[in-house]
Protein backbone atom coordinates (compact mmCIF):
# COMPACT_ATOMS: atom_id res chain seq x y z
CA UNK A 1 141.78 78.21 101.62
CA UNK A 2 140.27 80.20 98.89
CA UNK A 3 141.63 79.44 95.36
CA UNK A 4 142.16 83.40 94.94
CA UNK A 5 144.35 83.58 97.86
CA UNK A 6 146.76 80.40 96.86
CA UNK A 7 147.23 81.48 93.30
CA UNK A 8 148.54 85.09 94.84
CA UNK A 9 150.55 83.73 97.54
CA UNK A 10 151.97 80.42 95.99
CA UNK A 11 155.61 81.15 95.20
CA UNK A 12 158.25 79.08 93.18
CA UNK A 13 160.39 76.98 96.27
CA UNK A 14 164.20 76.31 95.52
CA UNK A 15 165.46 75.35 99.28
CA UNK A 16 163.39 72.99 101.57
CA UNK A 17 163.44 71.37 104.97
CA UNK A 18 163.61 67.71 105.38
CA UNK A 19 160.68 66.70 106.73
CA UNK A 20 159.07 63.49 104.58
CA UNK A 21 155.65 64.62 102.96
CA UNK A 22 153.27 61.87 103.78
CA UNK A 23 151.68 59.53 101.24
CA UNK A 24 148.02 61.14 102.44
CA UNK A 25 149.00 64.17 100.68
CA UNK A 26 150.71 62.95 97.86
CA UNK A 27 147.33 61.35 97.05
CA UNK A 28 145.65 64.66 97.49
CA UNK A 29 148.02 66.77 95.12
CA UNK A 30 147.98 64.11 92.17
CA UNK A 31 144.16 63.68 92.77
CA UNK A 32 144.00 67.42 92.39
CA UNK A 33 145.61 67.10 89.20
CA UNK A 34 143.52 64.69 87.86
CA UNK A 35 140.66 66.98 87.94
CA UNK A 36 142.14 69.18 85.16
CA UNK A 37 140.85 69.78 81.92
CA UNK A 38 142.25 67.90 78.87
CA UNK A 39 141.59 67.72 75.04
CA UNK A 40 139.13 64.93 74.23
CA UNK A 41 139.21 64.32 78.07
CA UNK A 42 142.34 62.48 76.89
CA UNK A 43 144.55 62.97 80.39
CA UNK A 44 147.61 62.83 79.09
CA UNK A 45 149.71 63.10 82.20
CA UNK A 46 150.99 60.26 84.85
CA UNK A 47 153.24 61.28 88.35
CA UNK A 48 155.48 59.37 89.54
CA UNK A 49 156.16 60.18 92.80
CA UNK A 50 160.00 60.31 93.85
CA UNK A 51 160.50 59.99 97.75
CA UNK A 52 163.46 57.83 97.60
CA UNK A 53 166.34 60.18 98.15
CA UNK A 54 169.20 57.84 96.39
CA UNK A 55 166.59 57.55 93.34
CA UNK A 56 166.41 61.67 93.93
CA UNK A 57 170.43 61.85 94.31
CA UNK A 58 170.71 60.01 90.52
CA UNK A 59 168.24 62.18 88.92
CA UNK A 60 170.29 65.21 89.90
CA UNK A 61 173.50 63.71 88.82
CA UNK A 62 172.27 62.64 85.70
CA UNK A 63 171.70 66.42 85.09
CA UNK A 64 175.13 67.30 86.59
CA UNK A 65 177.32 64.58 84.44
CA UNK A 66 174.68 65.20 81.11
CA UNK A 67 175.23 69.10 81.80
CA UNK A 68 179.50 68.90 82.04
CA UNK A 69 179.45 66.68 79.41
CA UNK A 70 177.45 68.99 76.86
CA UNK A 71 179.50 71.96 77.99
CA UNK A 72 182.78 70.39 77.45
CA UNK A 73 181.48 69.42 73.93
CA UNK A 74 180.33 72.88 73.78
CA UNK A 75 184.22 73.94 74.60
CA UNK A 76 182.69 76.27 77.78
CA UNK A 77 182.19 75.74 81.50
CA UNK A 78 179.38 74.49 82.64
CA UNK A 79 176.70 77.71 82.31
CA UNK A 80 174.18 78.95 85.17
CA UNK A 81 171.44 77.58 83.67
CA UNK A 82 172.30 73.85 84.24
CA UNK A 83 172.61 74.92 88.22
CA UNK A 84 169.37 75.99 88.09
CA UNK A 85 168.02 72.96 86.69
CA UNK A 86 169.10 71.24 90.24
CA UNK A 87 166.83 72.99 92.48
CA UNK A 88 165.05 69.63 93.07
CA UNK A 89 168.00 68.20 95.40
CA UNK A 90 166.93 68.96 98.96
CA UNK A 91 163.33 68.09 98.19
CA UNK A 92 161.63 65.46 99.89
CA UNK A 93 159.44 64.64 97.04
CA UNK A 94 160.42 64.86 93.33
CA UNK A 95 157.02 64.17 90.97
CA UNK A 96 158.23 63.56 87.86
CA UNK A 97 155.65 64.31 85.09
CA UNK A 98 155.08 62.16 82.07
CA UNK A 99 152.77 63.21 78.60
CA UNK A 100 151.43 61.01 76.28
CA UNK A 101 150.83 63.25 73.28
CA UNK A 102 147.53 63.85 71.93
CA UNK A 103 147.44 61.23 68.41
CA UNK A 104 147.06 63.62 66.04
CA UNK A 105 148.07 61.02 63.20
CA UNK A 106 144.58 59.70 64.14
CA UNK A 107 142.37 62.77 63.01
CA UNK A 108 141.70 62.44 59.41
CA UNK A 109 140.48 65.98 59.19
CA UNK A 110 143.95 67.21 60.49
CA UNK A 111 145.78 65.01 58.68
CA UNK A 112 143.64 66.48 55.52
CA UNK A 113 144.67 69.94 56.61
CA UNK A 114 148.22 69.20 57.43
CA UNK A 115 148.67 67.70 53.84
CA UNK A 116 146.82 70.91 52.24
CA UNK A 117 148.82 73.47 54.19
CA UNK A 118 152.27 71.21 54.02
CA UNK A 119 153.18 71.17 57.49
CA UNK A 120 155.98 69.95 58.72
CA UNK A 121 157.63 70.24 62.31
CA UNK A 122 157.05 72.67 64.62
CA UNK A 123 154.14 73.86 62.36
CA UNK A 124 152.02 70.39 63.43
CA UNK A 125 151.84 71.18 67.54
CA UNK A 126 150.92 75.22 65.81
CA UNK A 127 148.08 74.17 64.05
CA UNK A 128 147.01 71.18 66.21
CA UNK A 129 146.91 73.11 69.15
CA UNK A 130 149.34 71.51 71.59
CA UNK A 131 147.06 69.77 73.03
CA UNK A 132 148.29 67.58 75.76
CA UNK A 133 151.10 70.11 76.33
CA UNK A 134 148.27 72.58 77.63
CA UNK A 135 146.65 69.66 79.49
CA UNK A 136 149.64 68.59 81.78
CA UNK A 137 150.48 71.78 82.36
CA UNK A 138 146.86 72.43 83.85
CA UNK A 139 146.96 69.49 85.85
CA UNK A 140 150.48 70.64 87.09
CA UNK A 141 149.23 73.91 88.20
CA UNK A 142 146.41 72.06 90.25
CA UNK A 143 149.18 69.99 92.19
CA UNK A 144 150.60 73.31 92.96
CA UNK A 145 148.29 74.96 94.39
CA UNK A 146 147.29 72.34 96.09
CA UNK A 147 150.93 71.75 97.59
CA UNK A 148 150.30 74.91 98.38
CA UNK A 149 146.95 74.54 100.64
CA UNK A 150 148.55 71.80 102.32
CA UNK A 151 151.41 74.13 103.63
CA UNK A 152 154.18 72.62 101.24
CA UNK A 153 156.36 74.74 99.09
CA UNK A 154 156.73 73.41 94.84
CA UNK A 155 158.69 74.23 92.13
CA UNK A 156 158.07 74.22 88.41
CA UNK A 157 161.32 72.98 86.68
CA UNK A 158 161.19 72.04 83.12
CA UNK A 159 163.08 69.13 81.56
CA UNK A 160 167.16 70.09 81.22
CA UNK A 161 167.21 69.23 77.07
CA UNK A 162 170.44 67.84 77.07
CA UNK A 163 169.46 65.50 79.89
CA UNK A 164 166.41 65.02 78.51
CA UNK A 165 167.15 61.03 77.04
CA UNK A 166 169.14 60.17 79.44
CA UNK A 167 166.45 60.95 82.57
CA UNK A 168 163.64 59.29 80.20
CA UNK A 169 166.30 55.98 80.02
CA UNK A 170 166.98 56.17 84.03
CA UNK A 171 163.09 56.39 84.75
CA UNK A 172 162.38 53.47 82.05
CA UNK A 173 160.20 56.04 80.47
CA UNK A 174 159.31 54.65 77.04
CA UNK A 175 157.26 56.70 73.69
CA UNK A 176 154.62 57.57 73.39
CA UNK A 177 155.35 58.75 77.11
CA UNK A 178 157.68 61.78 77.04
CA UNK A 179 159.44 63.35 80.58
CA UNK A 180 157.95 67.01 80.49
CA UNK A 181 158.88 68.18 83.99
CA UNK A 182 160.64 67.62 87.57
CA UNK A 183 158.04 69.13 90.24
CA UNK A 184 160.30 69.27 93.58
CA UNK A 185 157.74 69.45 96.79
CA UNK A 186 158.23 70.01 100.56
CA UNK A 187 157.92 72.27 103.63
CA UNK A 188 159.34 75.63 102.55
CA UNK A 189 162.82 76.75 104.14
CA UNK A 190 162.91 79.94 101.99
CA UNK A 191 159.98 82.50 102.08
CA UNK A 192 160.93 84.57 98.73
CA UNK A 193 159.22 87.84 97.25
CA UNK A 194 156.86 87.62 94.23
CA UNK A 195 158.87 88.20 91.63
CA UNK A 196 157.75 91.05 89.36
CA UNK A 197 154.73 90.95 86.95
CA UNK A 198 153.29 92.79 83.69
CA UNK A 199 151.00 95.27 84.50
CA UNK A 200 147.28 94.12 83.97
CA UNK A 201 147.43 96.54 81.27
CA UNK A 202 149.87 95.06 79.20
CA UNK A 203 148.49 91.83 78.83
CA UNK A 204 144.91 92.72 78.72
CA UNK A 205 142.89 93.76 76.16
CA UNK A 206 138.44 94.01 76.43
CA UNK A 207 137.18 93.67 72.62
CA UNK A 208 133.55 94.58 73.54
C-alpha cells in the first residue's frame, strides 16, 4: 500500500469486531514505530501491548470509577468527555504508550538559558522544544498507519487527566516513564466519514 493512500484513508476507529490480532502483527506495528525519528535518537517511547481482555476491562473502569469520582467532587454528572475516553473497550488490542522525557536538566547550555530567561513551568517544554512529546507521537502515527496496511482499524486516545495516576499505578508505570496514550487496535466494525479539514489554504503559507 502506498504511504499516500493510508494517510488519506486511515480513519479514527471507536467500535471493533472481536477477532484477536495476532502477535505477527503486533510485532510489525511496534517495529514500525520504532523507525521514527527522535531527538538525539533518544526513543523515548515503549508499547505495551494489552490483549488480555480482563487487564483491558480494568483499564476502562479505572477511567469510569476515576471519572464519577472527579465529577462528584466537581458537584456535576459525569460529562461526555469521560465517555469518550472509553472507546478502547471492545478492542482486541489496547497499546498503551509510555515516554521517557528528553533530560533536559542534563544540557548545560539549556540550563544556562533557562536560568537567563527565568523559566519556569510550562515555559521549559516551550523553549526546549518538547522533545520526546514530538517523538512518541511520530512513532504513534507509524503504528497507525501501519494498523492500517494490515487491514486493522486504531484509535488515538489521549490519557483521561484525572485518571492519569491512577492508570500509571495499575500498569506499575514508574518516573521517568509517564502514560501518554491508550492506542485501541482491531478489525474495523464501523466504516466512518473523514471528518472535516482546514482548507490547504488556511494552514499553508510558501515564503519564497
Amino acid at each position: 500500500m502506498e504511504v499516500r493512500h493510508a494517510i488519506q484513508e486511515r480513519r479514527s476507529i471507536r467500535r471493533f469486531k472481536s477477532d484477536a490480532v495476532p502477535v505477527a502483527d503486533i510485532e510489525k506495528m511496534v517495529y514500525a514505530a520504532s523507525l521514527a525519528p527522535s531527538g538525539g535518537n533518544m526513543q523515548p517511547w515503549q508499547f505495551l501491548a494489552i490483549t488480555n481482555k480482563e487487564c483491558r476491562d480494568a483499564l476502562a473502569r479505572i477511567i469510569h470509577d476515576e471519572g464519577v469520582k472527579f465529577s462528584h467532587d466537581m458537584g456535576q454528572a459525569m460529562p461526555h468527555f469521560i465517555v469518550t475516553s472509553l472507546v478502547f473497550t471492545t478492542a482486541p488490542l489496547v497499546f498503551a504508550v509510555m515516554m521517557t522525557p528528553f533530560p533536559l536538566e542534563e544540557d548545560s547550555w539549556f540550563q544556562a538559558f533557562r536560568k537567563r530567561k527565568n523559566l519556569e513551568g510550562r515555559s521549559i517544554d516551550r523553549y526546549g522544544g518538547f522533545v520526546s512529546v514530538m517523538g512518541v507521537a511520530a512513532a504513534i502515527e507509524n503504528l497507525l498507519l501501519t494498523a492500517y496496511d494490515l487491514g486493522y482499524g486504531s484509535c488515538w486516545v489521549r490519557i483521561p487527566y484525572y485518571a492519569k495516576d491512577a492508570l500509571e499505578r495499575f500498569l506499575n508505570i514508574e518516573a521517568p516513564r509517564e502514560l501518554v496514550a491508550l492506542l485501541p487496535v482491531g478489525i474495523a466494525d464501523t466504516n466512518p466519514r473523514m471528518p472535516p479539514r482546514k482548507p490547504i489554504q488556511d494552514i499553508f503559507a510558501l515564503v519564497e
